[in-house]
Protein backbone atom coordinates (compact mmCIF):
# COMPACT_ATOMS: atom_id res chain seq x y z
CA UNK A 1 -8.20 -89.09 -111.07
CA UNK A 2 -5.24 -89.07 -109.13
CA UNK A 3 -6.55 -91.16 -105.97
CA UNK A 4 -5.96 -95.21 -105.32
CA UNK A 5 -7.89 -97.03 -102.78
CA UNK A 6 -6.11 -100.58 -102.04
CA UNK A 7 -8.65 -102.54 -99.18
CA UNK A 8 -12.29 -103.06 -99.43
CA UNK A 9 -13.14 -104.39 -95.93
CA UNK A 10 -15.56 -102.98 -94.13
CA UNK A 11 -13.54 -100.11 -93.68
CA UNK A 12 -12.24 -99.05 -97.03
CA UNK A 13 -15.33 -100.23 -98.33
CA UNK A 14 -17.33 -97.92 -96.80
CA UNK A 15 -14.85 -94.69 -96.83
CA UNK A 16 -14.50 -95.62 -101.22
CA UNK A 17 -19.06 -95.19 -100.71
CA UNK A 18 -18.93 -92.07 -98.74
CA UNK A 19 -16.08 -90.53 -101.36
CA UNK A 20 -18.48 -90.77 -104.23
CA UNK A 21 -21.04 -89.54 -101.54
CA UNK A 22 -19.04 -86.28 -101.60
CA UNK A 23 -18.48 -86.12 -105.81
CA UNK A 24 -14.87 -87.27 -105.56
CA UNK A 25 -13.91 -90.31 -107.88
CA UNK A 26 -11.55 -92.62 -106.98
CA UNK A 27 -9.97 -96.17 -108.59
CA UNK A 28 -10.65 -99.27 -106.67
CA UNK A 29 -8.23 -102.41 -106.20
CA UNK A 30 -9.00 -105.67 -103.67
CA UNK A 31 -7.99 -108.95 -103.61
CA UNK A 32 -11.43 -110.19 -104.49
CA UNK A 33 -12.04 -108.81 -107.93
CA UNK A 34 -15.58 -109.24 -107.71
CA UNK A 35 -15.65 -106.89 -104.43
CA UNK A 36 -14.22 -103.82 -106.49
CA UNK A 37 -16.59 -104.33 -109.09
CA UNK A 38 -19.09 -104.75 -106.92
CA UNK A 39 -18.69 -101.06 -105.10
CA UNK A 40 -17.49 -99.46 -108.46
CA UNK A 41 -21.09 -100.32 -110.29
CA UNK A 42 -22.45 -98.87 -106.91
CA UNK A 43 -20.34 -95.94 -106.51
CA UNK A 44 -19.14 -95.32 -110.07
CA UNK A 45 -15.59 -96.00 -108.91
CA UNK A 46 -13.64 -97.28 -111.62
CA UNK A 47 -12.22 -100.86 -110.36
CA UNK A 48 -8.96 -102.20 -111.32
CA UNK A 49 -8.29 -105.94 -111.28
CA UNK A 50 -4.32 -105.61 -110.43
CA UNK A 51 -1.96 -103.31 -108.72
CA UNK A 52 -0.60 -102.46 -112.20
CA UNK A 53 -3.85 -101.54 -113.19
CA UNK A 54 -4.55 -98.83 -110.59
CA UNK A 55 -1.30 -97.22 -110.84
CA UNK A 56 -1.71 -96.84 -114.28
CA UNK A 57 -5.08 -95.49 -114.15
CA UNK A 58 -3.95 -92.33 -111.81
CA UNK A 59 -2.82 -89.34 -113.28
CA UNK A 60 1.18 -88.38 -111.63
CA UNK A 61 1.71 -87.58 -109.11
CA UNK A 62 -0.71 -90.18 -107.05
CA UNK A 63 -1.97 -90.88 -103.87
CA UNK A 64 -1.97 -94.72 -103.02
CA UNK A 65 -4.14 -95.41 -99.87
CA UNK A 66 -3.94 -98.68 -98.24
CA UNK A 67 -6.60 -99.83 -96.32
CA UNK A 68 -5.53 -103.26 -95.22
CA UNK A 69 -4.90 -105.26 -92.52
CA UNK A 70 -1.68 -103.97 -90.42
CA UNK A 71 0.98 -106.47 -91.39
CA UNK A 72 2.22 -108.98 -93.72
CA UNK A 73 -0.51 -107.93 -95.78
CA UNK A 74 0.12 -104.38 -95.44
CA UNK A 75 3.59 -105.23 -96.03
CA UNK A 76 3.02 -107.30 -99.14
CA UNK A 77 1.47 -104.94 -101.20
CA UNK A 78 3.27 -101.96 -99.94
CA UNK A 79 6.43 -104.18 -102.06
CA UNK A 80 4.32 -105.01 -104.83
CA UNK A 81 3.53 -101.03 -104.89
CA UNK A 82 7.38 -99.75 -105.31
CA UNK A 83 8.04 -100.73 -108.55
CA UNK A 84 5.49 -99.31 -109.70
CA UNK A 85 5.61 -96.51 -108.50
CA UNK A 86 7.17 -93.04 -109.63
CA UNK A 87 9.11 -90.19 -107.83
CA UNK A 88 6.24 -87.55 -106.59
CA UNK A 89 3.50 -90.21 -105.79
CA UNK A 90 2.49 -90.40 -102.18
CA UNK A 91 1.38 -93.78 -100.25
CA UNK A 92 -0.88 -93.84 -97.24
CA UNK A 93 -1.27 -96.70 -94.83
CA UNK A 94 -4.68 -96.76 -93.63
CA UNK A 95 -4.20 -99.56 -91.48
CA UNK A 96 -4.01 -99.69 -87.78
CA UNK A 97 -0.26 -100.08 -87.98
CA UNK A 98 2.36 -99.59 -85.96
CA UNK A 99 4.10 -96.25 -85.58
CA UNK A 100 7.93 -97.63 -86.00
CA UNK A 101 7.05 -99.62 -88.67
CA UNK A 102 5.61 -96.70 -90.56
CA UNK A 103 9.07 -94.53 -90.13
CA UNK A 104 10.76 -97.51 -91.57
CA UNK A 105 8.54 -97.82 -94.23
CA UNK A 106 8.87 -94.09 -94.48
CA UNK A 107 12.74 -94.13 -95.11
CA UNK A 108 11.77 -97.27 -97.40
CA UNK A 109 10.05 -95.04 -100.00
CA UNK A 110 12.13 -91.46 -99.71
CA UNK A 111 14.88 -93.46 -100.81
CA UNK A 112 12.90 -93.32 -104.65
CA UNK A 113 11.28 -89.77 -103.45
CA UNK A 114 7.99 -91.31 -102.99
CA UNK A 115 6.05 -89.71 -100.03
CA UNK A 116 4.53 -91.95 -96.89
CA UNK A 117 1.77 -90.79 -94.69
CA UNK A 118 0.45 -92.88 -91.77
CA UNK A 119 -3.31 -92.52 -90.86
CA UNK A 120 -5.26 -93.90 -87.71
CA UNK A 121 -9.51 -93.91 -89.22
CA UNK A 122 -11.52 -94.29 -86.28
CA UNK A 123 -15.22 -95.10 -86.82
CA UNK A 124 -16.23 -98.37 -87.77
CA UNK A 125 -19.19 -99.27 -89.78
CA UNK A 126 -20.59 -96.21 -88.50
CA UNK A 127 -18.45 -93.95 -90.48
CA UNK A 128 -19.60 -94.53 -93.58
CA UNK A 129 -22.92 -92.26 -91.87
CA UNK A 130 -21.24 -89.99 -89.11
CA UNK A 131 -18.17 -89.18 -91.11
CA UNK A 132 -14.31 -90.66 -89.82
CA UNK A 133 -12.24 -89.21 -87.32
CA UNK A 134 -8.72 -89.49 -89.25
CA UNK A 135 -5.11 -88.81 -87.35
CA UNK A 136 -2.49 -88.68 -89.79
CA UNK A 137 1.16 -88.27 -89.53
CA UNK A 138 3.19 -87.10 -92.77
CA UNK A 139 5.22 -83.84 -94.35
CA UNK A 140 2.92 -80.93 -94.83
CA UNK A 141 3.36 -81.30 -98.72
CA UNK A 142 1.71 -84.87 -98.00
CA UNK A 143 -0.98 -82.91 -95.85
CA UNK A 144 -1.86 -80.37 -98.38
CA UNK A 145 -2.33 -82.96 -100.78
CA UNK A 146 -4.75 -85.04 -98.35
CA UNK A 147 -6.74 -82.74 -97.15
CA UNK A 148 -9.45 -82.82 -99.18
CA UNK A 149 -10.11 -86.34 -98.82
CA UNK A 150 -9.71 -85.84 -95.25
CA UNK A 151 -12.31 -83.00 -95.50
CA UNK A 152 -14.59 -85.40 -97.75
CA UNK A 153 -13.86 -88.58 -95.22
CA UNK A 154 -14.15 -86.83 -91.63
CA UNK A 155 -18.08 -86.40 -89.91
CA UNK A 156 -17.29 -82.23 -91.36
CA UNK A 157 -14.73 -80.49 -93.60
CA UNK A 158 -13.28 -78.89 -90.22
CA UNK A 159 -13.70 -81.21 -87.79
CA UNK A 160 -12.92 -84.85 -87.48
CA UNK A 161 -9.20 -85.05 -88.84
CA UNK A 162 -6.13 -83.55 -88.04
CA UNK A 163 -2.50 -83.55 -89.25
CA UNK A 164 -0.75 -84.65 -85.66
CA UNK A 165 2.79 -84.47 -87.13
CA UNK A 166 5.55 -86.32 -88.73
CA UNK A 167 5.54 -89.41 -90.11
CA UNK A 168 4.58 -91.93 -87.39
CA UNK A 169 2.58 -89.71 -85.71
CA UNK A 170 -1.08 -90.85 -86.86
CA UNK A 171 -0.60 -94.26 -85.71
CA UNK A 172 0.95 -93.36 -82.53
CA UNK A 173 -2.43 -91.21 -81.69
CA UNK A 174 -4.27 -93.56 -83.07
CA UNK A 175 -2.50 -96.92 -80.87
CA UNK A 176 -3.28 -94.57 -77.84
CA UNK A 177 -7.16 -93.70 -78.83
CA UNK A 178 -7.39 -97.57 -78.87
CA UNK A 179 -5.29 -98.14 -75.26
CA UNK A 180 -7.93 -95.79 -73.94
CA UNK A 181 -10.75 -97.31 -75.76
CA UNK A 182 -9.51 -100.52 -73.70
CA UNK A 183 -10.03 -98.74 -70.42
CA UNK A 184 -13.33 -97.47 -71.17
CA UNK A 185 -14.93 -100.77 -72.52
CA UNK A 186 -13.60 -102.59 -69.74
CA UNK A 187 -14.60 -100.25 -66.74
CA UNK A 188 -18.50 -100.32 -68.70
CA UNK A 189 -17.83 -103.95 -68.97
CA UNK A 190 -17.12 -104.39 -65.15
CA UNK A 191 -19.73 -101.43 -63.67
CA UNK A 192 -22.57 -103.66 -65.52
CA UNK A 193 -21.24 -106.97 -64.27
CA UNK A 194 -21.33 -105.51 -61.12
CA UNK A 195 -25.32 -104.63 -61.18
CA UNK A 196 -25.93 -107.47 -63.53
CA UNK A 197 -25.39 -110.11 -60.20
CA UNK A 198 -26.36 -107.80 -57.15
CA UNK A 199 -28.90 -109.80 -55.50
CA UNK A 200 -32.02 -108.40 -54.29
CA UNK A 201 -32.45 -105.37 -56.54
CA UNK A 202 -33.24 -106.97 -60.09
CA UNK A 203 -32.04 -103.95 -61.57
CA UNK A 204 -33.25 -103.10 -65.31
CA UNK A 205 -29.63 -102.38 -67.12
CA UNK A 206 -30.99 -101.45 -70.50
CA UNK A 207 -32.83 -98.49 -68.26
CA UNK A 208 -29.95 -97.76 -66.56
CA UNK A 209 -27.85 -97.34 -69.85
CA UNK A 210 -30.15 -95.01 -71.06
CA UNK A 211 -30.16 -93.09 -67.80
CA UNK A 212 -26.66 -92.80 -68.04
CA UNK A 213 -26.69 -91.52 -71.77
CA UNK A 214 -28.82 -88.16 -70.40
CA UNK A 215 -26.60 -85.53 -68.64
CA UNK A 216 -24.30 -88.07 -66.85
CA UNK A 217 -20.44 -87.46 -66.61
CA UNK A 218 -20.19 -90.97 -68.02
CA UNK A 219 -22.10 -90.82 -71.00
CA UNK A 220 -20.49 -91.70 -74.57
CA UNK A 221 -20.92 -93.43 -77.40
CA UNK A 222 -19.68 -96.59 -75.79
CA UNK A 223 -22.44 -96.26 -73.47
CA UNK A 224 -25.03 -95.68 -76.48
CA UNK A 225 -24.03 -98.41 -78.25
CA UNK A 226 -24.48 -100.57 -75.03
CA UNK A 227 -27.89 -99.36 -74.15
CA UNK A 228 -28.75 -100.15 -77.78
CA UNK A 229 -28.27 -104.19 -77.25
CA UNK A 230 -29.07 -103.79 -73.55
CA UNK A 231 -32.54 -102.83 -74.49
CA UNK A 232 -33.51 -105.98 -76.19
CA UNK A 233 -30.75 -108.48 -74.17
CA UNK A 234 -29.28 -108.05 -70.61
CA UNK A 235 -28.43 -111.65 -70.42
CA UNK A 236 -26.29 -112.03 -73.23
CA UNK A 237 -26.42 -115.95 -72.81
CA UNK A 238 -25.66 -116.57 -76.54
CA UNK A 239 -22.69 -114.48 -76.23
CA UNK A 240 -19.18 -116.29 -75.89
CA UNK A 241 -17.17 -114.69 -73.45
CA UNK A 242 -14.05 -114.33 -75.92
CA UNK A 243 -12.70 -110.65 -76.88
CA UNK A 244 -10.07 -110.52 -79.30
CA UNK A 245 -7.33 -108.13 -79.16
CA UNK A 246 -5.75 -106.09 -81.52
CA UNK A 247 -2.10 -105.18 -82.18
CA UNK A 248 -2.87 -101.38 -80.68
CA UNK A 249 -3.42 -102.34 -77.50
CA UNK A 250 -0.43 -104.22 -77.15
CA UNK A 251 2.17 -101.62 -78.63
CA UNK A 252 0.48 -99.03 -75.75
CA UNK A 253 1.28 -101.20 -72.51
CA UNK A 254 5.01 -101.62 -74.51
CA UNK A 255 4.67 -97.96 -74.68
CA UNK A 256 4.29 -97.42 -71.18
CA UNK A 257 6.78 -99.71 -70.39
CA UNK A 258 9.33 -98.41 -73.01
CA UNK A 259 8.87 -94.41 -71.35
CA UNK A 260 8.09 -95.61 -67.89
CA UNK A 261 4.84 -94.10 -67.78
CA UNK A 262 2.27 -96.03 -66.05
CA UNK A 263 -0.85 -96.75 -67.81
CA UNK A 264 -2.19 -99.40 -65.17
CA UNK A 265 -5.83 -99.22 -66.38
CA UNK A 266 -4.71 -99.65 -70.11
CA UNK A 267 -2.66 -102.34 -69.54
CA UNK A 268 -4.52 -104.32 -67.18
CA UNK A 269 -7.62 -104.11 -69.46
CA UNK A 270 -4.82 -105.77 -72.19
CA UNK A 271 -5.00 -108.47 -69.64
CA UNK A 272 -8.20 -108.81 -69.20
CA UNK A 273 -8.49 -109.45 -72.83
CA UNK A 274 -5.81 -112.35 -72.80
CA UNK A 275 -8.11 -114.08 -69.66
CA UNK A 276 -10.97 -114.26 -71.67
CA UNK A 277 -9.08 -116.14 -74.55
CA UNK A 278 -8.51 -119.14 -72.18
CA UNK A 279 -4.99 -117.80 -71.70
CA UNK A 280 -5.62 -117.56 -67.68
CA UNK A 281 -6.80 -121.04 -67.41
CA UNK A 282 -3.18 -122.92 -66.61
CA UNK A 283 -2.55 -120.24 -64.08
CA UNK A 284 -5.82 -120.40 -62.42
CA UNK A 285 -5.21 -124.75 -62.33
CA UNK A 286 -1.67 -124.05 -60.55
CA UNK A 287 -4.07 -121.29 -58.24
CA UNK A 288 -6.34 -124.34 -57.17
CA UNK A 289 -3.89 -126.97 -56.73
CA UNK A 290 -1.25 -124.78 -54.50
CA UNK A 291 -4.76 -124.05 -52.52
CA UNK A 292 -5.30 -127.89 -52.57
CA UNK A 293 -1.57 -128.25 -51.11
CA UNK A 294 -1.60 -125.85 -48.45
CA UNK A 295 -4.85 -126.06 -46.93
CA UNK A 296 -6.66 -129.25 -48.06
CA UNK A 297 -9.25 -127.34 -50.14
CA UNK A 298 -11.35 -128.99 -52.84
CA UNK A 299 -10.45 -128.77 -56.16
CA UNK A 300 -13.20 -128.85 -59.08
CA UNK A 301 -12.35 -131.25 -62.41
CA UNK A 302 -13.13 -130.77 -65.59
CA UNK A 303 -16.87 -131.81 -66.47
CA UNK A 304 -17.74 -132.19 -62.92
């Protein structure tokens, strides 16, 4: 067993399941002990209460995958890794990190001639069934080694992952994937609002979804997955209209703005994230009350 999963989210939970799906055995580590245990007695993973643990129960040269949240936490145990670590043994962040921080990290470990490789997982709690689609930057030694994880994790052994380039290079596809995913949501988001409050039509937009899924330019997963709730809720009244945002997103409209390229729809559905977290709210007050100056207009108070 040469293999080390670190992370047992809903992520690297899943991807240790569909692993022993494809025969390959693996050693488990999470914060929670009782989590690893947990998936090994369902998997037949072998879980390992510490850091020390797991190192010491792969055969050299290893492969150390985190699958953690991008970050201090990422960060944390990639420190907590190095000492224990020995020249040969490769470490892959899993996370959704950021591609400069993964060249640092990078130079971090060749300094004791351990190898880095970054990797962007797309899927969700879907890929446990449909397979990953896995971007990962790294040296081609660090690729050869991978691969038949990658061939083990991805929806087929040929399909589904690819090697993009150097270190750096998986998260960098993978912080673009998500500036696009952005777009996408948010055009969906804004076509359905759109029908949702035409007057006079009372169009049926759990039809309409599934119209779209059949032979229309538009059709996507995206779309599937918003016929699917569509179907049994178009008025969403128990939803809060709150959408986090994620560190991806962010580094693309820097990205754009660091190479000049404009990526107007990307960034503007970054926006439209940070106006549904309340953060418009001050600016739309200072809207109303320079209205209220100019012109006289009414302005609405809170709880009226």
């Amino acid at each position: 067993m040469e293999f080390g999963l670190v992370g047992l989210g809903r992520m690297g939970g899943n991807m240790a399941r569909r692993l022993a799906r494809k025969g390959i055995g693996i050693a488990l580590h999470n914060r929670s002990h009782d989590v690893s245990e947990a998936i090994a007695a369902e998997t037949g993973h072998l879980a390992c209460a510490t850091l020390v643990d797991l190192v010491a129960a792969l055969e050299a040269p290893r492969i150390v995958w985190l699958m953690l949240p991008a970050g201090e936490a990422t960060e944390q145990a990639l420190q907590a890794l190095l000492p224990l670590l020995a020249p040969g043994d490769l470490v892959v962040d899993g996370a959704n990190g950021y591609y400069k921080d993964d060249q640092r990290r990078a130079d971090l470990l060749a300094a004791r001639q351990i190898d880095f490789a970054d990797a962007g997982v797309s899927g969700g709690v879907w890929g446990l069934e449909n397979g990953y689609c896995i971007m990962f930057g790294g040296s081609d030694a660090a690729a050869a080694r991978l691969k038949p994880y990658m061939e083990a994790l991805a929806p087929t052994p040929e399909t589904g992952w690819l090697h993009t380039g150097p270190v750096g290079s998986g998260h960098f596809v993978k912080m673009v994937h998500n500036g696009i995913e952005y777009g996408m949501m948010q055009a969906f988001a804004e076509g359905f609002a759109l029908m949702r409050n035409k007057p006079g039509f009372d169009l049926d937009l759990g039809a309409i979804a599934e119209l779209w899924r059949h032979g229309s330019v538009v059709r996507s997963w995206l779309l599937d997955l918003s016929a699917e709730f569509l179907a049994q809720d178009q008025d969403l009244e128990a939803i809060h209209p709150f959408v986090a945002d994620s560190g991806e997103g962010r580094w693309t409209a820097l990205e754009a703005v660091e190479q000049g390229i404009p990526a107007p729809v990307m960034s503007l559905a970054l926006m439209m994230r940070f106006a549904s977290q309340g953060r418009n709210d001050y600016a739309a007050k200072m809207l109303a009350k320079m209205r209220q100056g100019f012109g006289g207009h009414a302005v609405k108070e809170e709880g009226k």
